[in-house]
Protein backbone atom coordinates (compact mmCIF):
# COMPACT_ATOMS: atom_id res chain seq x y z
CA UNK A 1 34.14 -10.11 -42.18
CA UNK A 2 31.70 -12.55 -40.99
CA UNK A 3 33.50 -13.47 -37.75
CA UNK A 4 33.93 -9.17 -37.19
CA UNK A 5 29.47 -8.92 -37.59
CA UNK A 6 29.72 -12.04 -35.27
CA UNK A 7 31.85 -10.41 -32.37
CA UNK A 8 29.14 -7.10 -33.29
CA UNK A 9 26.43 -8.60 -32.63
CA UNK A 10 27.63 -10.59 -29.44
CA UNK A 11 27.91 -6.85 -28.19
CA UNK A 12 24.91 -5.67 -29.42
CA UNK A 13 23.21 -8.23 -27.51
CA UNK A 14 25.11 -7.97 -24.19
CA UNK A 15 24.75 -4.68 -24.06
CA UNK A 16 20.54 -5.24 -24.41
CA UNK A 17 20.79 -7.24 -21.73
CA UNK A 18 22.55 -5.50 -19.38
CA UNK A 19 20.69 -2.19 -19.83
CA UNK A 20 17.38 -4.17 -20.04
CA UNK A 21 18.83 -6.21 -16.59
CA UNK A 22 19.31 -2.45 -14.09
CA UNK A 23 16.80 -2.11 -11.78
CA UNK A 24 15.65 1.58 -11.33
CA UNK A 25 16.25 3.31 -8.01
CA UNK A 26 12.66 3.63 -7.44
CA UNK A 27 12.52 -0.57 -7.45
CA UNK A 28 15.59 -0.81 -5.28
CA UNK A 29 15.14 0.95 -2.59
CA UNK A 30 11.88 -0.83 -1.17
CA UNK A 31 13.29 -4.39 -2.10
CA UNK A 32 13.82 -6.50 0.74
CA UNK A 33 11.80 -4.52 3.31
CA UNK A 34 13.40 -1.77 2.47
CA UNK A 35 15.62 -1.07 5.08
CA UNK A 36 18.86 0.26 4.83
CA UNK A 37 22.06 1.85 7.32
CA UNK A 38 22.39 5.10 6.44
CA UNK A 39 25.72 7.92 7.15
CA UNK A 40 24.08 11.55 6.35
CA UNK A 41 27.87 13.64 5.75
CA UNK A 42 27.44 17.42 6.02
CA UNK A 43 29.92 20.05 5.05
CA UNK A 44 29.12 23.53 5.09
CA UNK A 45 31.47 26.16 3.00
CA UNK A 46 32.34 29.90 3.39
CA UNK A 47 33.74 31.79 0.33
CA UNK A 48 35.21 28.30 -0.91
CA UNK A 49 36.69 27.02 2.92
CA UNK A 50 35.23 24.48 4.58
CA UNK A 51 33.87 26.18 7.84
CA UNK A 52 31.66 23.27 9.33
CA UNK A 53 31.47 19.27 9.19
CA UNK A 54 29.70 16.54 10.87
CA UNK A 55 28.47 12.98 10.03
CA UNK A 56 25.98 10.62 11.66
CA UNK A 57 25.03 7.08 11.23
CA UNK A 58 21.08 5.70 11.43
CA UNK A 59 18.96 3.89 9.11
CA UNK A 60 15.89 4.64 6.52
CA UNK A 61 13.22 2.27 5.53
CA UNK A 62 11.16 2.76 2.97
CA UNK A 63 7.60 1.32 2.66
CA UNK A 64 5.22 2.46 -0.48
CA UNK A 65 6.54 6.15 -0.74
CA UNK A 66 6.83 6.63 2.69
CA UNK A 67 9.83 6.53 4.42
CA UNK A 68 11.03 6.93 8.19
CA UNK A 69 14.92 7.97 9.02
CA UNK A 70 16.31 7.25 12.52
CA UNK A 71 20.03 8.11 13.75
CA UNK A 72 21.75 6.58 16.37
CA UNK A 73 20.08 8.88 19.02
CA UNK A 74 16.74 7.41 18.40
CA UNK A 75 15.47 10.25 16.83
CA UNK A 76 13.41 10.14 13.75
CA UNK A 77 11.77 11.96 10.98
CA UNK A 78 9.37 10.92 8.11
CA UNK A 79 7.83 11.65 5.49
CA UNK A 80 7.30 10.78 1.46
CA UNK A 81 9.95 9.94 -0.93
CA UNK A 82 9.79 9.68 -5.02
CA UNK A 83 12.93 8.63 -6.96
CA UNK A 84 13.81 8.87 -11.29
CA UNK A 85 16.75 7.32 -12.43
CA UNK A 86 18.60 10.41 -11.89
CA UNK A 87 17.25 11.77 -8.35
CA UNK A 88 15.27 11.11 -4.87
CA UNK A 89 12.97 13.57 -3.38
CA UNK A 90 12.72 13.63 0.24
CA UNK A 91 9.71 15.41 1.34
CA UNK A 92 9.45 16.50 5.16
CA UNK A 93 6.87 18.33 7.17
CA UNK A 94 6.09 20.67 3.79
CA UNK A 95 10.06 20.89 3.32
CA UNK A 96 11.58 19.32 0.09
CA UNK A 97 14.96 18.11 -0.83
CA UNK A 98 16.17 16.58 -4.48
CA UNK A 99 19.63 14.78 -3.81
CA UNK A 100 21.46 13.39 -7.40
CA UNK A 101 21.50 9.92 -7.70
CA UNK A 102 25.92 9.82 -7.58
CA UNK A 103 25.44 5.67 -7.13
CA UNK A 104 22.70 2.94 -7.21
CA UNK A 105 23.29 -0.65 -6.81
CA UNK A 106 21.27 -3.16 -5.45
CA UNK A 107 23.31 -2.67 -1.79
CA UNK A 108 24.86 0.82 -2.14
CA UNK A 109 23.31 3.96 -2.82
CA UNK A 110 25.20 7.65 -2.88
CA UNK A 111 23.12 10.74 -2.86
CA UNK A 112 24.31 14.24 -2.81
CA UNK A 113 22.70 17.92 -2.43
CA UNK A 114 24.18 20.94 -2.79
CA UNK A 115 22.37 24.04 -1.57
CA UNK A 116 24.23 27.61 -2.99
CA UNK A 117 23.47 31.22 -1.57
CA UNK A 118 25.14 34.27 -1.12
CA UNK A 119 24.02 36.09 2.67
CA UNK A 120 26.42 39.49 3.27
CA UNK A 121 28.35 39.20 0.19
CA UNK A 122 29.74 35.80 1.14
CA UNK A 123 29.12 32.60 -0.66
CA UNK A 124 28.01 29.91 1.28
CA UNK A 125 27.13 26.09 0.38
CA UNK A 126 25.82 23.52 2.01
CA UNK A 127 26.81 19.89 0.61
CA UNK A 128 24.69 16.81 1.85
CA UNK A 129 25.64 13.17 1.00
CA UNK A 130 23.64 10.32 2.19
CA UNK A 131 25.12 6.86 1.81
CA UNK A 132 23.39 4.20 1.88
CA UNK A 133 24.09 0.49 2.18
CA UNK A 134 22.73 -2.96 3.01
């Protein structure tokens, strides 16, 4: 009995550390001058079929809750950012997007947003993933 509370409270205690050990997303993402490549996937559906995909590379840096996204092109955008454990907002030129947090690690971060509406009695959604890595 005492070796089974032993081998309890070894995971009692591991499992305190590693929970009190995760960084939040929020922390992450402006570590190490908070730069990071970026691919931005896009796949648009009709009714259930994909009708539309396309994928580009860039990068993002973050600074304070700002944040500036360039592609490959050069172009750019910017604007604020906030993150939870759970979700990053993206705010742009008045325009806001809330992507779920599908991954964060210190290196590698997966968001995704889905965007549903019906327009002439056909369903349409629009699925976003950015993926992040350092």
């Amino acid at each position: 009995m005492k070796n089974l509370m032993k081998v309890f409270g070894f995971f009692a205690i591991l499992a305190l550390v590693v929970t009190s050990c995760s960084k939040s997303t929020d922390k992450i993402l402006v570590k190490k001058d908070g730069k990071w490549d970026v691919v931005t996937e896009y796949t648009e559906y009709k009714n259930g079929v994909v009708t539309a995909t396309s994928s580009e590379k860039g990068s993002i840096t973050f600074s304070g809750s700002n944040f500036t996204m360039v592609d490959t092109d050069g172009d750019s955008i910017s604007g604020t950012w906030s993150a939870t454990d759970e979700k990053v907002t993206l705010s742009i030129s008045g325009a806001t997007i809330l992507f779920n947090i599908v991954e964060s690690k210190n290196k590698k971060q997966t968001w995704e947003n889905v965007d549903k509406y019906t327009e002439d009695g056909d369903e349409w959604e629009d699925k976003t993933v950015l993926k992040l890595t350092r």
